[in-house]
N, C-alpha and C. Protein backbone atom coordinates (compact mmCIF):
# COMPACT_ATOMS: atom_id res chain seq x y z
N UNK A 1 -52.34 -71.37 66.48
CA UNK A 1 -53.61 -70.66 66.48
C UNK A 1 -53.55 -69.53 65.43
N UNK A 2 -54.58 -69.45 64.65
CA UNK A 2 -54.35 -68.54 63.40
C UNK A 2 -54.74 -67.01 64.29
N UNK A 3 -54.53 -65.92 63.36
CA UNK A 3 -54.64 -64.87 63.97
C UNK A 3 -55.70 -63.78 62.36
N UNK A 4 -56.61 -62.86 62.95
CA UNK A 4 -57.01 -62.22 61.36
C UNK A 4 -56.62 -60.69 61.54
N UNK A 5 -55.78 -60.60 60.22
CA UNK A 5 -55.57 -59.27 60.39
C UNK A 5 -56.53 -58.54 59.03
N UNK A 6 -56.38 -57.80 59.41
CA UNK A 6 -57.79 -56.67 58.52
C UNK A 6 -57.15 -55.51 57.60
N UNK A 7 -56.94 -55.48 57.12
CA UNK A 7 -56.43 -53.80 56.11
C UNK A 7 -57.40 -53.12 55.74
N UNK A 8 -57.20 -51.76 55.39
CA UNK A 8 -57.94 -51.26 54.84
C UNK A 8 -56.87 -50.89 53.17
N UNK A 9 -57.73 -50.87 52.13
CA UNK A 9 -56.98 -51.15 51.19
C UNK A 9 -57.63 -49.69 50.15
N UNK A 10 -56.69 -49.58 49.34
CA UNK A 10 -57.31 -48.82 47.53
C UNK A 10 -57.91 -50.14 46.46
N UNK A 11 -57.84 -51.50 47.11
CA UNK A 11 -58.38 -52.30 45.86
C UNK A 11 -60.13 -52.24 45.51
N UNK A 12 -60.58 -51.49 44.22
CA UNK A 12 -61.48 -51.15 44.23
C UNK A 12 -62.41 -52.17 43.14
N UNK A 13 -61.65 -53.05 42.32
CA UNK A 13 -62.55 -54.01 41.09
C UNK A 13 -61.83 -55.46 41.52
N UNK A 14 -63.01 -56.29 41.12
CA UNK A 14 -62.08 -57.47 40.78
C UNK A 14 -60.94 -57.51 39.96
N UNK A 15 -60.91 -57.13 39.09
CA UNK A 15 -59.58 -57.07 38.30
C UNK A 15 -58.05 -56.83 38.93
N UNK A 16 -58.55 -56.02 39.78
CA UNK A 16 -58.07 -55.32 41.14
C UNK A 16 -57.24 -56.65 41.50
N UNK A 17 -58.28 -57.82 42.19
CA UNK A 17 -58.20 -58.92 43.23
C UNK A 17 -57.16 -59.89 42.22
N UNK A 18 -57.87 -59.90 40.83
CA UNK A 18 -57.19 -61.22 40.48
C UNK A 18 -55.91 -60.69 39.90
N UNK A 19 -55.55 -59.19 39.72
CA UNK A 19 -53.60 -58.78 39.39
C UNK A 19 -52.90 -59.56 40.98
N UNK A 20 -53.59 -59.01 42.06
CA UNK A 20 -53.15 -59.53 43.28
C UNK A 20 -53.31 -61.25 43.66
N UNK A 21 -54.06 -61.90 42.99
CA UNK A 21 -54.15 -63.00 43.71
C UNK A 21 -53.20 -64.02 43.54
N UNK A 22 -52.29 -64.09 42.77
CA UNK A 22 -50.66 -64.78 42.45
C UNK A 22 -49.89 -64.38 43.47
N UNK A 23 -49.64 -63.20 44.29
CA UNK A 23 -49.46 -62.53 45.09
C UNK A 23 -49.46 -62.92 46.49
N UNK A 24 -50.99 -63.13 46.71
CA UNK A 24 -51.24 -62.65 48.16
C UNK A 24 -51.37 -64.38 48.07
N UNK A 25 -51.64 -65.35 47.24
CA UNK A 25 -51.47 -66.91 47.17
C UNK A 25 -49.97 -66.89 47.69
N UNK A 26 -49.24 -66.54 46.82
CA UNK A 26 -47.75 -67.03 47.79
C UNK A 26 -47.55 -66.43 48.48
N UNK A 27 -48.37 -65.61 49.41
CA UNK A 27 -47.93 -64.94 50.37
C UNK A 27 -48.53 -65.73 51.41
N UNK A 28 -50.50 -66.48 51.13
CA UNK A 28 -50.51 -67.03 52.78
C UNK A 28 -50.36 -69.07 51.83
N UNK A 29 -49.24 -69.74 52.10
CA UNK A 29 -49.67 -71.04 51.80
C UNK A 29 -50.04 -71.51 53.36
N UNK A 30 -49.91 -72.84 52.78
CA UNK A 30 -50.46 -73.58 53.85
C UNK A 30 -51.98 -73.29 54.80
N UNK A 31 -52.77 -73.07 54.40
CA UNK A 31 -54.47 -73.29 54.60
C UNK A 31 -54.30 -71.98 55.06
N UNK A 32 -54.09 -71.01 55.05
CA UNK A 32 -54.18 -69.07 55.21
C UNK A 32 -55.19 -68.84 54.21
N UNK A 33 -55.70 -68.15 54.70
CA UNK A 33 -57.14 -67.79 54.02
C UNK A 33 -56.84 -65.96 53.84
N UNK A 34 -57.47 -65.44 52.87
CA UNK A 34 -57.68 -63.93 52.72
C UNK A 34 -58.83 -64.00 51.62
N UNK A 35 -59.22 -62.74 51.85
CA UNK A 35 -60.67 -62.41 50.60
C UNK A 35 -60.86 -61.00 51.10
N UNK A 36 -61.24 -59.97 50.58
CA UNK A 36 -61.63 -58.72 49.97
C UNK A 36 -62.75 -58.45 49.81
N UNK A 37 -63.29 -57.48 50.91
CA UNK A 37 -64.90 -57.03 51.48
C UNK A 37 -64.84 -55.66 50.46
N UNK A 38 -65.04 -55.67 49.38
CA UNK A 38 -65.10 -54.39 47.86
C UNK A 38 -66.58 -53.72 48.67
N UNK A 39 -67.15 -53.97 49.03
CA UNK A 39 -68.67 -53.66 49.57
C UNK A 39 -68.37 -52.76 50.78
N UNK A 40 -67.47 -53.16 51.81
CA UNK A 40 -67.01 -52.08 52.57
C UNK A 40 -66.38 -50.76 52.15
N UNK A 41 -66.64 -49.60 52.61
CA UNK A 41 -66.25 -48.38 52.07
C UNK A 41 -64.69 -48.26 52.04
N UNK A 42 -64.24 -49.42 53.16
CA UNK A 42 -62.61 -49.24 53.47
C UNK A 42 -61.81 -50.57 52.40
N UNK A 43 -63.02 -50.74 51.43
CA UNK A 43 -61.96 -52.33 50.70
C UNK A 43 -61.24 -52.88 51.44
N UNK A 44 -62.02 -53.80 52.70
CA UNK A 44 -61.22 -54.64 53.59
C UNK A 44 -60.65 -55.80 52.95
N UNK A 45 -59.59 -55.54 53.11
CA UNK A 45 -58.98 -57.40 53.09
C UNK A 45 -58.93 -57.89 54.46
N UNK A 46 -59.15 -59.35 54.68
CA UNK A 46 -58.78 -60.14 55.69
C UNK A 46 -58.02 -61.14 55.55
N UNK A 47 -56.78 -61.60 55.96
CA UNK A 47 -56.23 -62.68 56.29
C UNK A 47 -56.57 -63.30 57.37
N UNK A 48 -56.54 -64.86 57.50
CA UNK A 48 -56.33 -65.65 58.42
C UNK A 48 -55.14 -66.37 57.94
N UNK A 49 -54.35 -66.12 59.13
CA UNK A 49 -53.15 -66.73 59.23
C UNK A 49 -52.26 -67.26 60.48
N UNK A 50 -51.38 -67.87 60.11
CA UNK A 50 -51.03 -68.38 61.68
C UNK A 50 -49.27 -67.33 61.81
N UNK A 51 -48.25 -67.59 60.58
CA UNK A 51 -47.09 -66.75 60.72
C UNK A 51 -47.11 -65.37 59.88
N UNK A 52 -48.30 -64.84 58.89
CA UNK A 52 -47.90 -63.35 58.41
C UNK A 52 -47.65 -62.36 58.98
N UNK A 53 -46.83 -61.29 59.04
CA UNK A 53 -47.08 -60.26 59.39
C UNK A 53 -47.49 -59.16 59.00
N UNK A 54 -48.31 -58.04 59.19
CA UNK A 54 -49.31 -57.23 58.90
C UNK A 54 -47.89 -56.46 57.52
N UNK A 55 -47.08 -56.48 58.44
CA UNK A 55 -46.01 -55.65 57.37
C UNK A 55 -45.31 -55.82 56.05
N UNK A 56 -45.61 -57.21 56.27
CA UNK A 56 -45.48 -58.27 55.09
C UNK A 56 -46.50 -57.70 53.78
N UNK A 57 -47.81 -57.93 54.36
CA UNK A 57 -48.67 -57.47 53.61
C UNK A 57 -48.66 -56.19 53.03
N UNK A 58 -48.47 -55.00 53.77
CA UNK A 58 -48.24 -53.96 53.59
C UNK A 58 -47.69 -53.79 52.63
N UNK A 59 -46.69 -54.11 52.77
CA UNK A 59 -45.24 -53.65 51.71
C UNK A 59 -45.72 -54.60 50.45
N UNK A 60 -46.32 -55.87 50.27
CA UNK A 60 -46.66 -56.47 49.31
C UNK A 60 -47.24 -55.40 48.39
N UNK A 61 -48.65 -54.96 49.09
CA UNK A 61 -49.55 -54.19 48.17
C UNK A 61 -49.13 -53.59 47.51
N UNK A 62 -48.64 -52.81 48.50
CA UNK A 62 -47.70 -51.21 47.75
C UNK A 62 -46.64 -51.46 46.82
N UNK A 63 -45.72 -52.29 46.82
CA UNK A 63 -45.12 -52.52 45.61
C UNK A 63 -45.82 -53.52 44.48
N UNK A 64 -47.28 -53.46 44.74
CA UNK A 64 -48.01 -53.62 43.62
C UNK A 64 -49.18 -52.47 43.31
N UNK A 65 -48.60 -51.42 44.03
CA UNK A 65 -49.56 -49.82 42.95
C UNK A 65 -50.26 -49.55 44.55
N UNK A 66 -50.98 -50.51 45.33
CA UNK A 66 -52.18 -50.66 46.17
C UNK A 66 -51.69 -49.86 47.46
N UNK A 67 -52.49 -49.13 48.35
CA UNK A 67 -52.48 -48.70 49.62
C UNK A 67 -52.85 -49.59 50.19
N UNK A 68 -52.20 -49.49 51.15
CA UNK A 68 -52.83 -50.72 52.48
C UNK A 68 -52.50 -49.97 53.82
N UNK A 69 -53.45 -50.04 54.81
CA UNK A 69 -53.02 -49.90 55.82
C UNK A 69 -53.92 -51.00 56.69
N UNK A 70 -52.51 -51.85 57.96
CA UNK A 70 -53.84 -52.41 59.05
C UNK A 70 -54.77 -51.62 59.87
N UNK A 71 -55.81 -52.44 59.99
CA UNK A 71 -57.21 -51.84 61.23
C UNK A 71 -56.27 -52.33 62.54
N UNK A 72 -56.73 -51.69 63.25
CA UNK A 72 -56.69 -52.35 64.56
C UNK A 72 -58.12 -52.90 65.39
């Protein structure tokens, strides 16, 4: 059963999305879904996933420049 976790992020342009999207691709394979709400004030990202963990992500961003923190 997949699970969605939510961040709130600093990614503020597309340009933004596509430095990250080599990234956050090998981060969910296998049919994991994520995309980036830029329209929300909090630059949500969402994953759907079945094994990531929020911390995974975390630490991804940030050692690519980006803040992340999960919503609850």
């Amino acid at each position: 059963m997949k699970k969605v976790l939510v961040f709130k992020t600093s990614v503020h342009q597309e340009k933004d999305i596509k430095q990250l999207q080599p990234v956050l691709n090998a981060l969910t394979p296998n049919a994991d879904v994520w995309n980036f709400d830029l329209e929300d004030c909090d630059n949500i990202l969402r994953i759907e996933t079945k094994h990531l963990e929020a911390t995974s992500v975390c630490d991804t961003l940030q050692k690519q420049g980006f803040l992340c923190e999960e919503l609850h």
